[in-house]
N, C-alpha and C. Protein backbone atom coordinates (compact mmCIF):
# COMPACT_ATOMS: atom_id res chain seq x y z
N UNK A 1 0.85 -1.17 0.00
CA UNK A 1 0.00 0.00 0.00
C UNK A 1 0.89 1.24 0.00
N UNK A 2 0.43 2.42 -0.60
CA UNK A 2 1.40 3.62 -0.74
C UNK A 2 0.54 4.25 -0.60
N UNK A 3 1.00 5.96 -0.18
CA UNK A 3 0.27 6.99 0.55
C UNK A 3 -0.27 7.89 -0.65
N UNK A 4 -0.15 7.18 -2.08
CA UNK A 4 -1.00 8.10 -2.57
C UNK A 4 -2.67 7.18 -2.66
N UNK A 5 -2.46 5.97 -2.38
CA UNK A 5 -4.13 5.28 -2.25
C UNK A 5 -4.64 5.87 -1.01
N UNK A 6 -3.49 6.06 0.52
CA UNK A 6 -3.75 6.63 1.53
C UNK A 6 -4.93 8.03 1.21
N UNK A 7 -4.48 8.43 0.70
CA UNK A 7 -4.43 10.16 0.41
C UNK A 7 -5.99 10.23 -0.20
N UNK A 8 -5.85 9.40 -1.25
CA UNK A 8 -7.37 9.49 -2.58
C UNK A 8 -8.21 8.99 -1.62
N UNK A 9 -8.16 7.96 -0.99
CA UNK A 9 -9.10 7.40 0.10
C UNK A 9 -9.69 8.10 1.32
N UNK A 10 -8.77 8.94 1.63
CA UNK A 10 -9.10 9.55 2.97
C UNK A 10 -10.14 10.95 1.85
N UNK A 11 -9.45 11.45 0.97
CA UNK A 11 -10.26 12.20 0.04
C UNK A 11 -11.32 12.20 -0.46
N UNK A 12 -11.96 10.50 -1.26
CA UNK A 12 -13.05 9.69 -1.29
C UNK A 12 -13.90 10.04 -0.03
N UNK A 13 -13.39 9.80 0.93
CA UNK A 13 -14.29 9.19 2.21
C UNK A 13 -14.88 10.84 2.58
N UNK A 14 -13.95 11.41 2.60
CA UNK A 14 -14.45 13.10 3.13
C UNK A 14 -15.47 13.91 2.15
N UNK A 15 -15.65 13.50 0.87
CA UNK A 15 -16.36 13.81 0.05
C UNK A 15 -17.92 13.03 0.03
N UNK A 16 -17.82 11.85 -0.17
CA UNK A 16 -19.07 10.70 0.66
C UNK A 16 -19.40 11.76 2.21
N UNK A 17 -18.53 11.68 3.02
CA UNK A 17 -19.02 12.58 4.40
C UNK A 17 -19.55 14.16 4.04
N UNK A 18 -19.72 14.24 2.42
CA UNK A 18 -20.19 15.64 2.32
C UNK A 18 -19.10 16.93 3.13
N UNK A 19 -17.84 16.54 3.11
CA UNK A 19 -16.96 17.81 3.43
C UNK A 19 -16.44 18.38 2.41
N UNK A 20 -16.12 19.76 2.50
CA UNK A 20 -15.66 20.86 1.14
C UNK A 20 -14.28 20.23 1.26
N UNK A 21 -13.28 19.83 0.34
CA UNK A 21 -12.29 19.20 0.15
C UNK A 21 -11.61 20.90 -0.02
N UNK A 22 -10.56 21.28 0.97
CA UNK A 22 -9.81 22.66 0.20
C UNK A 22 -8.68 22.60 0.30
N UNK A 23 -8.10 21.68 0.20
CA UNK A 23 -7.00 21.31 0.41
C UNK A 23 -6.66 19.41 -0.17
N UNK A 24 -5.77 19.05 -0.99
CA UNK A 24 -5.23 17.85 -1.47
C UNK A 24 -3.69 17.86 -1.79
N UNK A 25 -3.18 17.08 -1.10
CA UNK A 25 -1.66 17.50 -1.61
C UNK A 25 -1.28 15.53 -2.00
N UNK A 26 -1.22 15.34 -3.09
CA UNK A 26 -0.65 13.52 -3.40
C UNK A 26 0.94 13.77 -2.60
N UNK A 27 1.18 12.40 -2.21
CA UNK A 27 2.48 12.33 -2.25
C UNK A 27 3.74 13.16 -3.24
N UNK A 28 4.73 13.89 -2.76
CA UNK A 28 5.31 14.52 -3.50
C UNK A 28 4.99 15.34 -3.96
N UNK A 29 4.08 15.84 -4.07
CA UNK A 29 3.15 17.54 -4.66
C UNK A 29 3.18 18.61 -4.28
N UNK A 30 3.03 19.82 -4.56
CA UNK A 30 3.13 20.93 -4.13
C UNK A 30 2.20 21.59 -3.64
N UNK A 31 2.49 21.75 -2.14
CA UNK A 31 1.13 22.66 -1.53
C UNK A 31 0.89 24.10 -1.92
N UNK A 32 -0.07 24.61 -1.75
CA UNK A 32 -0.02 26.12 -1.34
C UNK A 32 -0.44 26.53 0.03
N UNK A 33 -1.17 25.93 0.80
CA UNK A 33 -1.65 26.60 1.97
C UNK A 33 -0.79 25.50 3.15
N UNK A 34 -0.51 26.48 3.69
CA UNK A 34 0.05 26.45 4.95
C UNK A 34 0.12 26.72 6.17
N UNK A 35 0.83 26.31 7.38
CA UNK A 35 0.44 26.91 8.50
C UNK A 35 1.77 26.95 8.78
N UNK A 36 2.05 27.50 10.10
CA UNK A 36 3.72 27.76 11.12
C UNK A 36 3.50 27.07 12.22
N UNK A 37 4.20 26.30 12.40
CA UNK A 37 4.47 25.32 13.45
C UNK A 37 5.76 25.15 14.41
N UNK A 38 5.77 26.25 15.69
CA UNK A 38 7.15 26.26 15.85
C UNK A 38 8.00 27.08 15.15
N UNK A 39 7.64 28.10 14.13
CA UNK A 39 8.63 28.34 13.12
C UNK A 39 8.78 27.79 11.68
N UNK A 40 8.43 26.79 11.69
CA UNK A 40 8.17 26.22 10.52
C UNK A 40 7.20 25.95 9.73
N UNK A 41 7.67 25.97 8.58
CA UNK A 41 6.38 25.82 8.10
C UNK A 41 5.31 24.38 7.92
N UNK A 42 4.59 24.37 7.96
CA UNK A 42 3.52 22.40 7.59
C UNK A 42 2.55 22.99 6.63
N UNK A 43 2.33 22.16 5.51
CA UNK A 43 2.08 21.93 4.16
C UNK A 43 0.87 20.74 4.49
N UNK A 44 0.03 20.77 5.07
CA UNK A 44 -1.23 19.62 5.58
C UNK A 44 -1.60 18.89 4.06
N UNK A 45 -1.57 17.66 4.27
CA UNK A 45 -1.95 16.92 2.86
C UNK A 45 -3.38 17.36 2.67
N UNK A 46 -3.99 16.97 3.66
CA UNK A 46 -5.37 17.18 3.82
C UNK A 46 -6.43 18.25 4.67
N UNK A 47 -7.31 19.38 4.11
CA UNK A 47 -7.75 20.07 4.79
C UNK A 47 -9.12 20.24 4.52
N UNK A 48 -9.87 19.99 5.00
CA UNK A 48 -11.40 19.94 5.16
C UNK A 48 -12.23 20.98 5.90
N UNK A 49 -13.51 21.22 5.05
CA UNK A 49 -14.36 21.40 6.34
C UNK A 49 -16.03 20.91 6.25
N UNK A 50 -16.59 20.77 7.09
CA UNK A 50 -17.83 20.51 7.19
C UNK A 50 -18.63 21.07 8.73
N UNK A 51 -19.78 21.82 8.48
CA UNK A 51 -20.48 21.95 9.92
C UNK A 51 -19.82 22.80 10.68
N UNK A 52 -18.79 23.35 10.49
CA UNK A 52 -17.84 24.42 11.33
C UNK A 52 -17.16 23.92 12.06
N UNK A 53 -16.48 22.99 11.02
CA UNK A 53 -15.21 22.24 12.13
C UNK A 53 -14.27 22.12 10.53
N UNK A 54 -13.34 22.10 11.02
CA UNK A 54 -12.42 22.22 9.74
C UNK A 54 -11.35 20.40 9.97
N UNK A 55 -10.99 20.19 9.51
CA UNK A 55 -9.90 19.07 9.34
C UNK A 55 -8.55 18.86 8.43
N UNK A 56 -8.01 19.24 9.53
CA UNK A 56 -6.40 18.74 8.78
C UNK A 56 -5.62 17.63 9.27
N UNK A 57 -5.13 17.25 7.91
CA UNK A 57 -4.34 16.10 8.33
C UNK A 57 -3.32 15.35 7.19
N UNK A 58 -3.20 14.65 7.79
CA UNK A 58 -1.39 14.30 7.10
C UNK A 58 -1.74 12.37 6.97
N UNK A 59 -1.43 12.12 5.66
CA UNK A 59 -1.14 10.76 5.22
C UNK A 59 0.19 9.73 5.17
N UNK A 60 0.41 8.93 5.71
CA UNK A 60 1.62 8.18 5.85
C UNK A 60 1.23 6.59 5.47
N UNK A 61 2.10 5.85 4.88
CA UNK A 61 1.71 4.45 4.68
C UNK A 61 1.92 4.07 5.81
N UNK A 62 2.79 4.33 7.26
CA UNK A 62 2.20 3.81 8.53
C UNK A 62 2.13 4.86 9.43
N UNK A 63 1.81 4.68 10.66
CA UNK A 63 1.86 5.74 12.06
C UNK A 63 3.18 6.25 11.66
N UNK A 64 2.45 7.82 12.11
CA UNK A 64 4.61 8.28 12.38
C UNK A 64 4.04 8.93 13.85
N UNK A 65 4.97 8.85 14.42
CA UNK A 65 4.88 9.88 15.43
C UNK A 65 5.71 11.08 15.07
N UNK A 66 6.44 11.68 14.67
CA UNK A 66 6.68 12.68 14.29
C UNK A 66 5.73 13.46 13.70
N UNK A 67 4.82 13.41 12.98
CA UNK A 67 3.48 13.76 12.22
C UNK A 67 2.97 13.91 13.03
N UNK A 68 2.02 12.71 14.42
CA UNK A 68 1.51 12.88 15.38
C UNK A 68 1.76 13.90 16.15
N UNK A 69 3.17 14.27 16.65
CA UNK A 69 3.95 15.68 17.17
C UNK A 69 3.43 16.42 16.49
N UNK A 70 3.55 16.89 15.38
CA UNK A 70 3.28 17.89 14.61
C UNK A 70 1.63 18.53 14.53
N UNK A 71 1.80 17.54 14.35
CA UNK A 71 -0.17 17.79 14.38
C UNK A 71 -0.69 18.41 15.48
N UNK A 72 0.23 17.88 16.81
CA UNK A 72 -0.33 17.92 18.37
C UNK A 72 -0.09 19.22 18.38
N UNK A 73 1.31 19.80 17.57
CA UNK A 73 2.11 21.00 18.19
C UNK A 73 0.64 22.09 17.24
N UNK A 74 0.58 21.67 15.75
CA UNK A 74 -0.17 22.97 15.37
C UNK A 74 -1.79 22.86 16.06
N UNK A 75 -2.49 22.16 17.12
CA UNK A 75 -3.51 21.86 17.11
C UNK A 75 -3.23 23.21 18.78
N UNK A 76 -2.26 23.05 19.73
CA UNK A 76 -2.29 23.86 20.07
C UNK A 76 -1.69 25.29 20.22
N UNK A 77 -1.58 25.69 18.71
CA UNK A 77 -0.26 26.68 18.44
C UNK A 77 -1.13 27.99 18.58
N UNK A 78 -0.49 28.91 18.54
CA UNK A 78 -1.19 30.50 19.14
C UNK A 78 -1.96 30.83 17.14
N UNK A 79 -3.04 31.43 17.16
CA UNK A 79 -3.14 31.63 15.66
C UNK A 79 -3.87 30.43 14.87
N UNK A 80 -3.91 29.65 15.12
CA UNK A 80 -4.43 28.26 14.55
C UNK A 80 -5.75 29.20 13.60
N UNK A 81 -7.12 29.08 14.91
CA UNK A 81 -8.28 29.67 14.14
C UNK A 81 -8.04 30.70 13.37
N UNK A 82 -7.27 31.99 13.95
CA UNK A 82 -7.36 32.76 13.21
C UNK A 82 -6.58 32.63 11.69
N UNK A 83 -5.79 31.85 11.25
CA UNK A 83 -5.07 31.38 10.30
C UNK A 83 -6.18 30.34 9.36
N UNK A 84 -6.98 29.60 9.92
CA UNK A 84 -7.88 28.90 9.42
C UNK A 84 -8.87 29.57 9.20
N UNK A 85 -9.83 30.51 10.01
CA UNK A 85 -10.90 31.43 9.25
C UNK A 85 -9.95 31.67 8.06
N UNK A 86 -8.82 32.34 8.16
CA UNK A 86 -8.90 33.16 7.17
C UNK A 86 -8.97 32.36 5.85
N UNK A 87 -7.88 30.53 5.35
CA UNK A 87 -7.87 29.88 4.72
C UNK A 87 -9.45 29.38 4.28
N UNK A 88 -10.49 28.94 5.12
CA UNK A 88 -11.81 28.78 5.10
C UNK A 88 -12.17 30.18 4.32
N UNK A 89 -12.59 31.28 4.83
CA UNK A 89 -12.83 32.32 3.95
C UNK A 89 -12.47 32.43 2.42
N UNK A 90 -11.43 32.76 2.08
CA UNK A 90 -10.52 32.61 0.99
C UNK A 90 -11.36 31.43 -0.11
N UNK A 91 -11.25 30.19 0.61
CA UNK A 91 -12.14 29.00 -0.23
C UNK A 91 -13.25 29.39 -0.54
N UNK A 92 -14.26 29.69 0.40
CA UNK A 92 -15.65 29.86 -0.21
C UNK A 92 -15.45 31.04 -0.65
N UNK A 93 -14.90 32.34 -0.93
CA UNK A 93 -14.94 33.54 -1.48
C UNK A 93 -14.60 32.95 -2.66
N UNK A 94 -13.75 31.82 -3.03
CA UNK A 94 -13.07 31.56 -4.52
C UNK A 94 -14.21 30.58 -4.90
N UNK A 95 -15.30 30.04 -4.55
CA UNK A 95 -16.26 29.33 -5.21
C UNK A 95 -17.65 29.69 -4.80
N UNK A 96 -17.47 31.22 -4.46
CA UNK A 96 -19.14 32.06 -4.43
C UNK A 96 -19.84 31.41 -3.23
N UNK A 97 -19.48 31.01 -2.39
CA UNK A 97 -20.04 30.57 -0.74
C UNK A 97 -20.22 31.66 -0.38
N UNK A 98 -21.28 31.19 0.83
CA UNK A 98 -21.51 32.44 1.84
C UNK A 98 -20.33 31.74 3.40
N UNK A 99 -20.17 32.72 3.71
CA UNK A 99 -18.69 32.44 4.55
C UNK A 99 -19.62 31.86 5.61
N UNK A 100 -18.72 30.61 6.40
CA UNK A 100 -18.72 29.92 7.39
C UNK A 100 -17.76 30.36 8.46
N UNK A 101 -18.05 29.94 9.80
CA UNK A 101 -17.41 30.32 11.23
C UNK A 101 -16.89 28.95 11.32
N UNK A 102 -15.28 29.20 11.86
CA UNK A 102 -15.00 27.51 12.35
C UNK A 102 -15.44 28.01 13.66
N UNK A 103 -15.82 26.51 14.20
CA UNK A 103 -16.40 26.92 15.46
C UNK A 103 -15.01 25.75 16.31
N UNK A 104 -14.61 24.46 15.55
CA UNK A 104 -13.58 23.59 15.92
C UNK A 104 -12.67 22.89 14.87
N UNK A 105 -11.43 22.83 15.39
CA UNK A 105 -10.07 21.87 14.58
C UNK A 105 -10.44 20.72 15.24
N UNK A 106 -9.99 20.13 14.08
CA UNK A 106 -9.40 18.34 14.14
C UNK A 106 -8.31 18.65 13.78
N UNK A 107 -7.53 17.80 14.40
CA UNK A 107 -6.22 17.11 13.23
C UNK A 107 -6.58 15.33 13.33
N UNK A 108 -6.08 14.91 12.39
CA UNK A 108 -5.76 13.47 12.11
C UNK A 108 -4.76 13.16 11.04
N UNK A 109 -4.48 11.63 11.29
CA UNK A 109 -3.40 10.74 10.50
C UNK A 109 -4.14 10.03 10.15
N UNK A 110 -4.18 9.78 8.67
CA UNK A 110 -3.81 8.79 7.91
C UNK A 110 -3.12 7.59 7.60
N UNK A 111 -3.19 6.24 7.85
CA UNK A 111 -2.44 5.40 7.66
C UNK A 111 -2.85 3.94 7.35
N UNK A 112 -1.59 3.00 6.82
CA UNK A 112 -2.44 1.63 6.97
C UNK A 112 -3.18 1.33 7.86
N UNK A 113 -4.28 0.28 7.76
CA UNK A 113 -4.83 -0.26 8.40
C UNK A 113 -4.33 -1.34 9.53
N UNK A 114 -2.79 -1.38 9.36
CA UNK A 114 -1.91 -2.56 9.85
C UNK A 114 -1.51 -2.10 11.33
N UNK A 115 -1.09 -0.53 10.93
CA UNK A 115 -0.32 0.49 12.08
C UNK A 115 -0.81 0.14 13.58
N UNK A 116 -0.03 -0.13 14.36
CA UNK A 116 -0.41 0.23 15.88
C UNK A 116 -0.97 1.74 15.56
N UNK A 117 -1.87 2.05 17.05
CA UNK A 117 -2.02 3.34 16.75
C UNK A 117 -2.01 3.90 18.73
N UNK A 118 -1.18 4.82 18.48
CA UNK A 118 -1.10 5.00 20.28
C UNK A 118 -1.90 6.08 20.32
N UNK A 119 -2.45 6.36 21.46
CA UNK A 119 -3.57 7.19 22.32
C UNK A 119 -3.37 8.58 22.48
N UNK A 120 -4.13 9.37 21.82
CA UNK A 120 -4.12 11.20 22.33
C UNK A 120 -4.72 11.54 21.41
N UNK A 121 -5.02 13.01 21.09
CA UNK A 121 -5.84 14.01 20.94
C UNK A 121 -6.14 14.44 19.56
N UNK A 122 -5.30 13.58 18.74
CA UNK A 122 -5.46 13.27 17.37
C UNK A 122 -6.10 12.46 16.43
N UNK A 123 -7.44 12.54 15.89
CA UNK A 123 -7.77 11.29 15.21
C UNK A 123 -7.33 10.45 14.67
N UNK A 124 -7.42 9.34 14.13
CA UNK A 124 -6.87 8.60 13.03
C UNK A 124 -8.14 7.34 11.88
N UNK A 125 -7.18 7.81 10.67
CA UNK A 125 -8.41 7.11 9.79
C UNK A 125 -7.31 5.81 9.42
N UNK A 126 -7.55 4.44 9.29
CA UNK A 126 -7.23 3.69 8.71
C UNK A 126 -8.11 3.36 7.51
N UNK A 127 -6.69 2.64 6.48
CA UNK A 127 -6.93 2.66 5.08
C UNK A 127 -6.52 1.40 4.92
N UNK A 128 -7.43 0.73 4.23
CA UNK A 128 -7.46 -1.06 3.77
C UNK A 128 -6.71 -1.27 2.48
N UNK A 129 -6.03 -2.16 2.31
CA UNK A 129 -5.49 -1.88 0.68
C UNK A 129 -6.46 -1.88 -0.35
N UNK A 130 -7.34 -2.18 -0.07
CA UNK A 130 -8.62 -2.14 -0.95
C UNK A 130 -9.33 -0.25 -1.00
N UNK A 131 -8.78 0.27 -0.31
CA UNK A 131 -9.01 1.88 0.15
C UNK A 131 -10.39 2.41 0.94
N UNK A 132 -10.60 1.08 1.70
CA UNK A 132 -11.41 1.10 2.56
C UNK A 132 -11.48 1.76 3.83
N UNK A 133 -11.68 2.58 4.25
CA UNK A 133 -11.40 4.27 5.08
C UNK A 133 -11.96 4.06 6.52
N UNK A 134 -11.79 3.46 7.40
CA UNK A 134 -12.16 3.86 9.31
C UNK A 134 -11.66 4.96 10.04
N UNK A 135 -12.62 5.43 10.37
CA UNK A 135 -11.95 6.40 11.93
C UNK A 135 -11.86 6.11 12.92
N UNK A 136 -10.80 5.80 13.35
CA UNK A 136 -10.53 6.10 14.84
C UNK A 136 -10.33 7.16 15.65
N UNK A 137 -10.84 7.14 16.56
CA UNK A 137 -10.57 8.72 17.93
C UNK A 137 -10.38 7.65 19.08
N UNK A 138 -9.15 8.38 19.59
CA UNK A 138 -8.48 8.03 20.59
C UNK A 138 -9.08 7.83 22.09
């Protein structure tokens, strides 16, 4: 299994869940939207929203914890919402929406279906090689 079936799948599944897809990055691709993490920058494979909750998240063919870090660090970083209204805005202004309020972040990982998956504040979707899509919450 490779993280670009990861990626289309978790994409598939969020679209079936009726979420605005505004964000897709395949393996190796070039983002445009971004956030600062620490100083740095993160390039989210995946960014969603539905219902006034937005979702970002990152695809790997297994658990990383480094990703998991990352995720943890931008989930409580100073700026988050206000960096996300503004990305949310921006989207529906570029496809004639009437603007939405995030009201909450997710983050989640992406990964095989094989992965251990350890416990905290981050969702996680497992992916079947067949690109069969579960969520887990911790």
């Amino acid at each position: 299994m490779n993280e670009s079936l990861i990626t289309r799948s978790i994409k598939q599944y969020l679209k079936k869940e009726n979420y605005y897809i505004i964000q897709c990055i395949p393996p190796r691709g070039q983002g445009g939207i971004h956030f600062k993490v620490e100083n740095k920058i993160m390039y989210p494979d995946i960014i969603a929203f539905k219902d006034h909750v937005m979702i970002i998240g990152e695809s790997k063919t297994h658990y990383s914890e480094s990703d998991n870090s990352k995720l943890n660090k931008l989930l409580k970083s100073d700026k988050l919402y206000e960096k996300a209204q503004y990305i949310l805005n921006n989207y529906f202004k570029s496809k004639y929406l009437s603007l939405k309020k995030i009201n909450r972040i997710e983050m989640f990982l992406a990964f095989n279906k094989n992965s251990l998956v350890p416990k905290d504040e981050v969702f996680f979707y497992k992916v079947s090689k067949d690109g069969e899509v579960e969520m887990l919450k911790s």
